[in-house]
Protein backbone atom coordinates (compact mmCIF):
# COMPACT_ATOMS: atom_id res chain seq x y z
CA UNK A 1 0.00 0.00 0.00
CA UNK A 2 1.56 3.24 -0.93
CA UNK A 3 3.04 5.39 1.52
CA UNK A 4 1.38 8.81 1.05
CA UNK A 5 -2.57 9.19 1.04
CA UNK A 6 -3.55 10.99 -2.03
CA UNK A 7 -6.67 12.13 -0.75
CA UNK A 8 -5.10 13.82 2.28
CA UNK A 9 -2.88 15.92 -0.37
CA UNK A 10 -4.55 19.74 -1.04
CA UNK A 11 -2.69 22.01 -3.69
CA UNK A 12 0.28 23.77 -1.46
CA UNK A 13 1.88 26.04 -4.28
CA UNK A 14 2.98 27.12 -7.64
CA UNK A 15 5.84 24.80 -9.39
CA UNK A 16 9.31 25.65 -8.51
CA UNK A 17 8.11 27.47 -5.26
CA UNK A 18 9.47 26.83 -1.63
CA UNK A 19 5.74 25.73 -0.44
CA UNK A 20 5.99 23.28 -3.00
CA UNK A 21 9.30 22.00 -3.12
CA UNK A 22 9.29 21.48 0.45
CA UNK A 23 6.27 19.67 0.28
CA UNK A 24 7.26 17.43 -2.20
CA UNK A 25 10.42 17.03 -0.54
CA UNK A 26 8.34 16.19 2.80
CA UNK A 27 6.70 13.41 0.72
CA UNK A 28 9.78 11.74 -0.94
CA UNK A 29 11.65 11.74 2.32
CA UNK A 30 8.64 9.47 3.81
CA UNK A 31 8.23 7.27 1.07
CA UNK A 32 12.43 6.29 1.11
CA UNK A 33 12.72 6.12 4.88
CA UNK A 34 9.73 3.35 4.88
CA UNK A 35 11.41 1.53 2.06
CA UNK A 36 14.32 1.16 4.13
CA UNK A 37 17.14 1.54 1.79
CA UNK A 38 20.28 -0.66 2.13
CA UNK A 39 23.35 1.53 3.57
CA UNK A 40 25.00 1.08 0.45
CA UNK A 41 23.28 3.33 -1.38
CA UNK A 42 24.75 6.55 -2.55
CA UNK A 43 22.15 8.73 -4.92
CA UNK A 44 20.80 12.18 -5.70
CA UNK A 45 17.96 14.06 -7.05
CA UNK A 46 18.07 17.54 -8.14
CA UNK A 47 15.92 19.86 -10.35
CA UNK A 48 16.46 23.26 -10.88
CA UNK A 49 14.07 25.59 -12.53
CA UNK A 50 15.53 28.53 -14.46
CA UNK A 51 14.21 32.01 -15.04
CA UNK A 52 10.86 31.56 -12.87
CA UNK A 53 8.71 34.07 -12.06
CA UNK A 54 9.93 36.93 -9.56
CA UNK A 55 7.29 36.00 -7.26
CA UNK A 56 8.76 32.73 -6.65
CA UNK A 57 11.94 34.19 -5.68
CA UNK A 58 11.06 36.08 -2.63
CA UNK A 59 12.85 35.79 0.49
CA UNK A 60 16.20 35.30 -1.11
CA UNK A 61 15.49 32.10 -2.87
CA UNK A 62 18.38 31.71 -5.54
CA UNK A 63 16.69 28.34 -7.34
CA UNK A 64 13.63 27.43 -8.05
CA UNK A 65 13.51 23.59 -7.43
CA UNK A 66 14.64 21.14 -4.73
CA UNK A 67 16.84 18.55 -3.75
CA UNK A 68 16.92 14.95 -2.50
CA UNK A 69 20.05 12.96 -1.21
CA UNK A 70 20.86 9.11 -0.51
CA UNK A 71 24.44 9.08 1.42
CA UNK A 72 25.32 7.20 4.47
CA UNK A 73 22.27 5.66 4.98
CA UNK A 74 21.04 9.25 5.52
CA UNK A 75 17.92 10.73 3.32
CA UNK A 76 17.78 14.67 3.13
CA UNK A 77 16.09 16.96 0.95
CA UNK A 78 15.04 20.55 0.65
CA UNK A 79 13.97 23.62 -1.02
CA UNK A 80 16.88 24.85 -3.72
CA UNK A 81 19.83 23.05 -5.02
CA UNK A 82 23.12 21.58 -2.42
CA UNK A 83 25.58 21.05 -4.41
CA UNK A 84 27.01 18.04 -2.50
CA UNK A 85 23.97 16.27 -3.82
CA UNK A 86 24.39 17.85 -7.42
CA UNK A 87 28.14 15.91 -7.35
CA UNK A 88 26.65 13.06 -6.58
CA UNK A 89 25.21 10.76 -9.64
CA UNK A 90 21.77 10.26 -10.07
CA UNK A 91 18.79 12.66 -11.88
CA UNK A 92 19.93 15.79 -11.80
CA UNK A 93 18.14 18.37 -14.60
CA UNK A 94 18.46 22.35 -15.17
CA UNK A 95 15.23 23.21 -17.35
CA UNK A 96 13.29 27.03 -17.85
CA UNK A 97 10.51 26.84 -15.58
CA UNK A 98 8.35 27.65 -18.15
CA UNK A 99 9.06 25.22 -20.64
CA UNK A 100 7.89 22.22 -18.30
CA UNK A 101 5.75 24.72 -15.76
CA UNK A 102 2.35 23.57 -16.85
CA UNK A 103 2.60 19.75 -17.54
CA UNK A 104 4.29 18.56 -14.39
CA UNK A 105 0.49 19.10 -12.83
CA UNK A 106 -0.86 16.68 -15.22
CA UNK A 107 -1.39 13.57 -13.72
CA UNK A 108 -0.40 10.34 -15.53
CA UNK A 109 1.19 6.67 -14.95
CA UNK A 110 4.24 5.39 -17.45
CA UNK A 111 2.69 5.80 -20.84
CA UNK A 112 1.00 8.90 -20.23
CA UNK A 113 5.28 9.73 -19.08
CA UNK A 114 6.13 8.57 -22.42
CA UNK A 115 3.33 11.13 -24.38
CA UNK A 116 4.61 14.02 -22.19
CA UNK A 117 7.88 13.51 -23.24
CA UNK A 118 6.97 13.22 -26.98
CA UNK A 119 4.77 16.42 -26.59
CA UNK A 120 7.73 18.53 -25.24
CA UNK A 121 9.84 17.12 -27.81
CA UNK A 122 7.58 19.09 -30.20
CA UNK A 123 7.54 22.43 -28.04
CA UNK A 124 10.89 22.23 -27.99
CA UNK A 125 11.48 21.32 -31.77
CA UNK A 126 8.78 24.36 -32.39
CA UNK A 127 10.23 26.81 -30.10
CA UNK A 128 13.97 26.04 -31.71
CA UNK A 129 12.40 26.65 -35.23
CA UNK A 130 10.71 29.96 -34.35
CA UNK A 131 13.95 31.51 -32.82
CA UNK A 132 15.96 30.41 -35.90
CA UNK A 133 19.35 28.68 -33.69
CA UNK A 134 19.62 25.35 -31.90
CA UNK A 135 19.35 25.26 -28.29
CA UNK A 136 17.40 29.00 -27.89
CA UNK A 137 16.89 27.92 -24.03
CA UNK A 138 20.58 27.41 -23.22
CA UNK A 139 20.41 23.97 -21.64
CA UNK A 140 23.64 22.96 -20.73
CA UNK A 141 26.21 20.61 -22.76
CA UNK A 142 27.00 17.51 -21.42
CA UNK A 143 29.94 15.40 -21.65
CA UNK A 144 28.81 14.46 -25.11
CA UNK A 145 28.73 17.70 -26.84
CA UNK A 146 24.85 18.02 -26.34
CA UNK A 147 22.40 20.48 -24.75
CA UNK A 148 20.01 18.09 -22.21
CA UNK A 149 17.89 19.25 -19.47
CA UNK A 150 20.00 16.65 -17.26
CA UNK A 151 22.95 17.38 -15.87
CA UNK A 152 26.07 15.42 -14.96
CA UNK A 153 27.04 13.18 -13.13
CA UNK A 154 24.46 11.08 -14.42
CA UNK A 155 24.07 7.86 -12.46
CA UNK A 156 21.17 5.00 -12.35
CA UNK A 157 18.19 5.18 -10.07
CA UNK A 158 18.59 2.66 -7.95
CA UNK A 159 16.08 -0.01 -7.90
CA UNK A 160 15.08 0.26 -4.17
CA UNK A 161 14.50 4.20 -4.50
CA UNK A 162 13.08 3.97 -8.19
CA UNK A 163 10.22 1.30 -6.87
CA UNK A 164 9.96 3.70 -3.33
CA UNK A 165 9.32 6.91 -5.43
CA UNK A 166 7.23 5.09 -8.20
CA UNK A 167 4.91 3.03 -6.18
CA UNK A 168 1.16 3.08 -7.39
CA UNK A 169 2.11 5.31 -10.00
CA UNK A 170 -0.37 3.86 -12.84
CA UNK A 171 -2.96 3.77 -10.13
CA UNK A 172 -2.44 7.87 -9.47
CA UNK A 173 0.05 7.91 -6.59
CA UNK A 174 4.03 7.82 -7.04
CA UNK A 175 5.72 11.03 -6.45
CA UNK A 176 5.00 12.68 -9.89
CA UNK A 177 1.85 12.30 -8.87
CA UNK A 178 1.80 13.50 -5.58
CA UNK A 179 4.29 17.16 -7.19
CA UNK A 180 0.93 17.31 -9.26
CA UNK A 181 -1.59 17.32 -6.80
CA UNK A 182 0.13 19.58 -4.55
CA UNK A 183 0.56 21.93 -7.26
CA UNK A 184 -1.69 25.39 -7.78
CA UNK A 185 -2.11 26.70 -11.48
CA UNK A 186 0.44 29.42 -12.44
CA UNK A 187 -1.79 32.40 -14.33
CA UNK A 188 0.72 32.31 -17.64
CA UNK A 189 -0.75 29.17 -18.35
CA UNK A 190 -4.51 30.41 -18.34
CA UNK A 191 -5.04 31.54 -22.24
CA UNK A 192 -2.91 29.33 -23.74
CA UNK A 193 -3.25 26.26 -26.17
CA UNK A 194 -2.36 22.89 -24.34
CA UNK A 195 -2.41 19.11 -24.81
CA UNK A 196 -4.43 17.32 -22.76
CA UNK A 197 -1.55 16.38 -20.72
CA UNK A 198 -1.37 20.42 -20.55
CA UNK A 199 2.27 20.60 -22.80
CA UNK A 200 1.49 23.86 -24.30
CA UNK A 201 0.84 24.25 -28.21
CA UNK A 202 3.53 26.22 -29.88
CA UNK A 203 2.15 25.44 -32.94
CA UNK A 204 -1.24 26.95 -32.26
CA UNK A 205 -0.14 30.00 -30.37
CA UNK A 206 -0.81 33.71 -31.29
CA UNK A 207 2.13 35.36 -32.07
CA UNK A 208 1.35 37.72 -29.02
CA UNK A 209 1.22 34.59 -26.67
CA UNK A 210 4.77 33.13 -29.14
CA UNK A 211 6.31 36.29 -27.92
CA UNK A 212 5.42 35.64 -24.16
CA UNK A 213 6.12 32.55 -24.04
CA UNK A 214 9.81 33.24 -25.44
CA UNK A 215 10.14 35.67 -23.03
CA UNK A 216 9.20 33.39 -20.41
CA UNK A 217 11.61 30.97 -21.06
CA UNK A 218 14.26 32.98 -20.77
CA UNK A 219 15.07 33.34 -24.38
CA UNK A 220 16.54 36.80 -26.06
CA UNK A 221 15.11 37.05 -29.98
């Protein structure tokens, strides 16, 4: 039986904010202490959300996003990015807030994973097209001479934490699920074309609404 009670869970706060991230960290942490992870394992999470909106930034945040760590038989976590967990190898990803903003409140189990991906691969494609270069979002270049949302090290999810943070995922629960029902709607998203899986529609954008949402993600035209 999964660890966290999705009907107890009430929308907390916008993506990328502390309310959020803290609450989703709150979650995680539960969910790998009762799988009771062997010693051995040495992993880390981190996700860190470029140019989000000022309002998420009050208080002196410097990231948007938060962090999980394996070491020592220790589990930690919190709002913004350590960077002894970023050195360590596991899922690590540097992303515009906007560009995934919308869709990580969509709920969904491993193929519904799979169409999110292929539906950002379009935004993406479109959004490259429109600005005329490759890589208008500045992701960074890994150690293969590509831009990727994921940052290195890059390292396996370990079994015992991949089944602790996925469990009853394709029955709603699993900790994507549980980031999407704490989440609260973000107003940029309120006009706009989306799938149903809420990956906004480059495509089928105004050109007023192509403009914000370049803007958005950080991108100088």
């Amino acid at each position: 039986m999964p660890v966290i009670d999705m009907t107890t869970l009430k929308p907390v706060g916008e993506f990328g904010s502390k309310a959020w991230g803290e609450a989703c960290v709150e979650a995680a942490i539960r969910m790998l202490e009762a799988a009771k992870l062997p010693s051995s394992i040495t992993w880390a999470f981190s996700e860190d959300y470029t140019y989000p909106p000022s309002r998420l930034m009050e208080g002196g945040r410097k990231h948007a996003g938060y962090y999980l760590m394996v070491k020592n038989g220790k589990i930690s976590g919190g709002d913004g990015i350590l960077e002894e967990a970023r050195a360590i190898p596991g899922f690590h990803a540097k992303v515009p807030w906007a560009s995934i903003c919308n869709q990580s409140g969509a709920f969904y189990g491993r193929e519904g994973g799979k169409q999110r991906s292929a539906e950002e691969e379009i935004l993406f494609a479109a959004v490259e097209e429109y600005v005329g270069r490759e890589n208008p979002m500045s992701l960074d270049i890994n150690k293969e001479g590509k831009s990727s949302i994921m940052l290195d090290p890059v390292g396996p999810w370990p079994a015992e934490v991949g089944k602790a943070l996925g469990e009853g995922s394709e029955e709603g629960n699993g900790l994507h699920n549980i980031a999407a029902a704490l989440q609260t709607n973000s107003p940029e998203y309120s006009d706009i074309p989306v799938t149903e899986l809420r990956v906004p529609i480059f495509g089928k954008m105004t050109e007023e609404q192509k403009q914000i949402f370049i803007l958005l993600c950080g991108i100088e035209l």
